[in-house]
N, C-alpha and C. Protein backbone atom coordinates (compact mmCIF):
# COMPACT_ATOMS: atom_id res chain seq x y z
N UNK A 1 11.51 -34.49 10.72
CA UNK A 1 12.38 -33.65 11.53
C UNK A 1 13.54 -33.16 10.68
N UNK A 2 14.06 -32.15 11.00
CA UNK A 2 14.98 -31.72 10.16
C UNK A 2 16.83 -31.60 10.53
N UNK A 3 17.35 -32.60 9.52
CA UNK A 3 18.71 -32.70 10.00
C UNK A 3 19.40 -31.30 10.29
N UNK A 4 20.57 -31.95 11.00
CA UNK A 4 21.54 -30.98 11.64
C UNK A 4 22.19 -29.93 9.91
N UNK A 5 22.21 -30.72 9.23
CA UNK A 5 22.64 -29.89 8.15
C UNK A 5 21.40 -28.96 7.13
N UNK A 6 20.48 -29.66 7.54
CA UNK A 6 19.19 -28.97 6.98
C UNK A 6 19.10 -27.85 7.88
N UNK A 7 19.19 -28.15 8.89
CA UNK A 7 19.52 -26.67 9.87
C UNK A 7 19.91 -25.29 10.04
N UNK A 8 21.77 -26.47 9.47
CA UNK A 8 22.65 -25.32 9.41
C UNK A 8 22.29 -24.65 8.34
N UNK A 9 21.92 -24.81 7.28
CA UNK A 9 21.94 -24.41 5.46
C UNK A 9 20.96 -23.45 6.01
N UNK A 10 19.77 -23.87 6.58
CA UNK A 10 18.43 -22.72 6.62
C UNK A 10 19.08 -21.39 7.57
N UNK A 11 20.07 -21.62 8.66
CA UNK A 11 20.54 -20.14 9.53
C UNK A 11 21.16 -19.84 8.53
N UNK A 12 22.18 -20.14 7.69
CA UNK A 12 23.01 -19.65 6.60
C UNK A 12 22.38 -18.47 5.41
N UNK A 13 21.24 -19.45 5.16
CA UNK A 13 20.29 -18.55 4.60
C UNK A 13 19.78 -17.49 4.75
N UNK A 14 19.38 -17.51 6.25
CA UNK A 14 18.82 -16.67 6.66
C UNK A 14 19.89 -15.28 6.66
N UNK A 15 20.72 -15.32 7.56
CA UNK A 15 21.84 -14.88 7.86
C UNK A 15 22.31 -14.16 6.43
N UNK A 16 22.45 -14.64 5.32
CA UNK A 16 23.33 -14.23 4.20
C UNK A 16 21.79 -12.83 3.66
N UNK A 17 20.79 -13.40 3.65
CA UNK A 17 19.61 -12.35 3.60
C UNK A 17 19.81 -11.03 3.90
N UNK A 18 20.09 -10.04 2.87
CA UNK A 18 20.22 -8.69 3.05
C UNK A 18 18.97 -8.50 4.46
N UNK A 19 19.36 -7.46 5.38
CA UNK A 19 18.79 -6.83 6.35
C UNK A 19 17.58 -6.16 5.66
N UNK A 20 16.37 -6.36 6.60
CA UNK A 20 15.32 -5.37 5.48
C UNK A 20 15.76 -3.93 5.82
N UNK A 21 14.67 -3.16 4.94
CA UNK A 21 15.32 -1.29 5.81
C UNK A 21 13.68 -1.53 6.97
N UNK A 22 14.60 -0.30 7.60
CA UNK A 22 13.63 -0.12 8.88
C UNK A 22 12.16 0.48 7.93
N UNK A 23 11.45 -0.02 8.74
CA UNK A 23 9.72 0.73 8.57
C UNK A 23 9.99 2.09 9.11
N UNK A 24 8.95 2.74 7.83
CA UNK A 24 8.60 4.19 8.15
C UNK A 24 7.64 4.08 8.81
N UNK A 25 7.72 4.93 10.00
CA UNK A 25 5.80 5.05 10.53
C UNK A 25 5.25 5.79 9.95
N UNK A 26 4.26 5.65 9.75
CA UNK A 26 2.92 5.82 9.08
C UNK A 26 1.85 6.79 9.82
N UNK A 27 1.34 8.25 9.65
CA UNK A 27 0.41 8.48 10.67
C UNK A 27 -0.64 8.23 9.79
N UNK A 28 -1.74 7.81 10.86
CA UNK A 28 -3.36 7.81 10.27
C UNK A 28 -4.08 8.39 9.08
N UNK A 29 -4.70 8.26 8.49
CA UNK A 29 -5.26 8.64 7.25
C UNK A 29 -6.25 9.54 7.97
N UNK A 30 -7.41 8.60 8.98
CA UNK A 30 -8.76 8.62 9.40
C UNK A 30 -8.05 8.24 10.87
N UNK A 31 -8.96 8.56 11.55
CA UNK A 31 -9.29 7.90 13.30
C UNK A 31 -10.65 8.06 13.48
N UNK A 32 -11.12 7.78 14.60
CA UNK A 32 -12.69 7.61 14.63
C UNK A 32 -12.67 8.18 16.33
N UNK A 33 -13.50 9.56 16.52
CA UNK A 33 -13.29 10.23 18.09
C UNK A 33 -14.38 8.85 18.90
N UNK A 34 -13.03 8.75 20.01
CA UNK A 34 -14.07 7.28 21.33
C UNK A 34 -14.70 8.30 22.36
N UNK A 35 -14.52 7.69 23.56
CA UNK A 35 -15.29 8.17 24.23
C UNK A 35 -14.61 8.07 25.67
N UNK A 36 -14.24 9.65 26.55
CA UNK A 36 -14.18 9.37 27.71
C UNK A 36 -15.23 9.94 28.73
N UNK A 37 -14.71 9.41 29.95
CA UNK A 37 -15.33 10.18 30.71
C UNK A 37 -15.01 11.50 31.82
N UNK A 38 -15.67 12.22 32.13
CA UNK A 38 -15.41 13.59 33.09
C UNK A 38 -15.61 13.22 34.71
N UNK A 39 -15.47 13.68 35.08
CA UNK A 39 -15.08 13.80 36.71
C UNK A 39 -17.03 13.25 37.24
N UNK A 40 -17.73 14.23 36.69
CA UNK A 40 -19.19 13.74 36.96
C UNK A 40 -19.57 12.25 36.18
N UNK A 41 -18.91 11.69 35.69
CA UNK A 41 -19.31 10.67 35.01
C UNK A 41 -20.27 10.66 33.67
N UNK A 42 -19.91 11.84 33.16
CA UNK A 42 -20.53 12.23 32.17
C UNK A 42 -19.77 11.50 30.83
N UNK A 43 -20.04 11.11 29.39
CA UNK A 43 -19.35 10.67 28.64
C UNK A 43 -19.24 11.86 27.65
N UNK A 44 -17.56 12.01 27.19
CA UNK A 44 -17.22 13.50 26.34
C UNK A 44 -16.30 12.69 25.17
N UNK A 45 -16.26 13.20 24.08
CA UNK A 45 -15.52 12.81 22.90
C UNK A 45 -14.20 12.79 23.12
N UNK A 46 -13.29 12.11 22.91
CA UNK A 46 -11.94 11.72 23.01
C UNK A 46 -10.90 11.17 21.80
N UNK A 47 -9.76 11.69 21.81
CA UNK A 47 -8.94 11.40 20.76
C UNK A 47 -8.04 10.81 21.94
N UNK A 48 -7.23 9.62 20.69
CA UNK A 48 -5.65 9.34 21.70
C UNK A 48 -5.16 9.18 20.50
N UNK A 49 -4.27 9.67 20.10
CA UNK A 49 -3.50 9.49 18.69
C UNK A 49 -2.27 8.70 19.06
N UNK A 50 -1.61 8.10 19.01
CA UNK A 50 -0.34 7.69 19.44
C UNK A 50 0.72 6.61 17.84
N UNK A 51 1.81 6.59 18.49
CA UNK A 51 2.51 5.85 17.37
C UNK A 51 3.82 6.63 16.92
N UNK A 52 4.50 6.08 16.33
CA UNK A 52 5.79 6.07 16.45
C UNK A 52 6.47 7.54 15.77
N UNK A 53 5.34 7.79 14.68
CA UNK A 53 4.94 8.98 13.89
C UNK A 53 4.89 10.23 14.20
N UNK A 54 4.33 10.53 15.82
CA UNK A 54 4.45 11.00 16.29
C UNK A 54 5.86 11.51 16.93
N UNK A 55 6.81 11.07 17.38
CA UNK A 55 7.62 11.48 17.56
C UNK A 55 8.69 12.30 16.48
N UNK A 56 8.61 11.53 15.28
CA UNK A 56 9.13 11.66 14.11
C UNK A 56 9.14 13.06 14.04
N UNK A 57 7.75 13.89 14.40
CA UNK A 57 7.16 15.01 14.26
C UNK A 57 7.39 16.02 15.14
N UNK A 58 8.17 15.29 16.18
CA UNK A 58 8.81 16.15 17.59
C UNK A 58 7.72 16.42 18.94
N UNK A 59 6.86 15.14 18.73
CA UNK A 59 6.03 15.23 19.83
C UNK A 59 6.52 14.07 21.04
N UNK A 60 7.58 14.03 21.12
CA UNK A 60 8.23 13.21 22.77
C UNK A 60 7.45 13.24 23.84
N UNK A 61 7.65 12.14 24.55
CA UNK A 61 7.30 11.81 25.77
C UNK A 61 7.63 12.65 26.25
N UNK A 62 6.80 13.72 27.03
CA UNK A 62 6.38 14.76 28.16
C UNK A 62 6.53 16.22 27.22
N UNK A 63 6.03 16.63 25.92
CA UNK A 63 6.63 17.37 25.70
C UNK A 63 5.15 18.20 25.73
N UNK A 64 5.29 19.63 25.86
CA UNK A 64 4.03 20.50 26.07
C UNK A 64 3.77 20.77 24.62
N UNK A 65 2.37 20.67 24.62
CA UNK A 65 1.41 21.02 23.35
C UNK A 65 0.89 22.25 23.57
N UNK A 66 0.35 22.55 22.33
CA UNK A 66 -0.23 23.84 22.24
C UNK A 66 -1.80 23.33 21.41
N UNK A 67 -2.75 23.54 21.84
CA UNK A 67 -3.50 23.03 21.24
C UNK A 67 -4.71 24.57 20.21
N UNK A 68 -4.65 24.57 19.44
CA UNK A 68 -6.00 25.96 19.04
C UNK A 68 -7.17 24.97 17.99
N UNK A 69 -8.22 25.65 18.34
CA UNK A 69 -9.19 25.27 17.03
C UNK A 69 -9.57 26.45 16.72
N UNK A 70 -9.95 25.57 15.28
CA UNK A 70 -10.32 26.88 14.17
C UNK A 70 -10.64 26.28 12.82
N UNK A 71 -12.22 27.13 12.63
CA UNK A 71 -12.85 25.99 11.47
C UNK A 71 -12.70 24.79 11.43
N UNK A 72 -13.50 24.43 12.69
CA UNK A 72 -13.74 22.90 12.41
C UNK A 72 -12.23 22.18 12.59
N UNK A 73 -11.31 22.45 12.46
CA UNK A 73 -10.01 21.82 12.66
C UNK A 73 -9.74 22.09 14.14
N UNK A 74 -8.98 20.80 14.63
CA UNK A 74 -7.58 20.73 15.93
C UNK A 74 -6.27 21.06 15.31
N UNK A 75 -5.60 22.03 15.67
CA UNK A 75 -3.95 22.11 15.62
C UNK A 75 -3.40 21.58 16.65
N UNK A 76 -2.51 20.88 16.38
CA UNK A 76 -1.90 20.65 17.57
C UNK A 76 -0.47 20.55 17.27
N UNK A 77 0.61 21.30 18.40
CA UNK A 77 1.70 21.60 17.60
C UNK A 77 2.47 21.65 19.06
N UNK A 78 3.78 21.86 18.63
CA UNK A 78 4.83 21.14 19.95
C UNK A 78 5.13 23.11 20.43
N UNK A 79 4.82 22.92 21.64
CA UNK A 79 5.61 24.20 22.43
C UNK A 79 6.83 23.91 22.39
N UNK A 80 7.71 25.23 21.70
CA UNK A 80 9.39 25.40 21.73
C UNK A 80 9.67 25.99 22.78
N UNK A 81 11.13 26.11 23.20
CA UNK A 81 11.71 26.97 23.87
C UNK A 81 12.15 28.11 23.67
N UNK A 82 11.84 29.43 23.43
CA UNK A 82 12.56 29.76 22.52
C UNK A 82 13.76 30.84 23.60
């Protein structure tokens, strides 16, 4: 068990420990499309991208997307106000 002074020395320690820096989020390299389903119960390809990264990028909680494809690519990009 560890004494009261073995204690204190280890919060001291801790405590005197430079703060780390905050984590960068990271978006995905790869994702892999799952699978939902449609109103008929049919199964259709599905993305959910989510993470902190996202916001970084100006995609907030409730904010309207604009979505286009083209060649094989998804854009997906934040509707402004203008």
């Amino acid at each position: 068990m560890m004494s009261v002074e073995d204690a204190a020395a280890a919060i001291a320690a801790e405590l005197a420990r430079p703060p780390r820096a905050p984590r960068r989020p990271r978006p995905p390299q790869t994702c892999t499309v799952g699978c939902g389903h449609s109103a008929s119960g049919k199964r259709t390809p599905a993305l959910r991208p989510g993470g902190r990264w996202m916001e970084e990028l100006g995609f907030t909680i409730g904010s309207t997307l604009r979505v286009q494809v083209r060649d094989g690519e998804l854009v997906v990009s934040v509707v402004t106000e203008d």
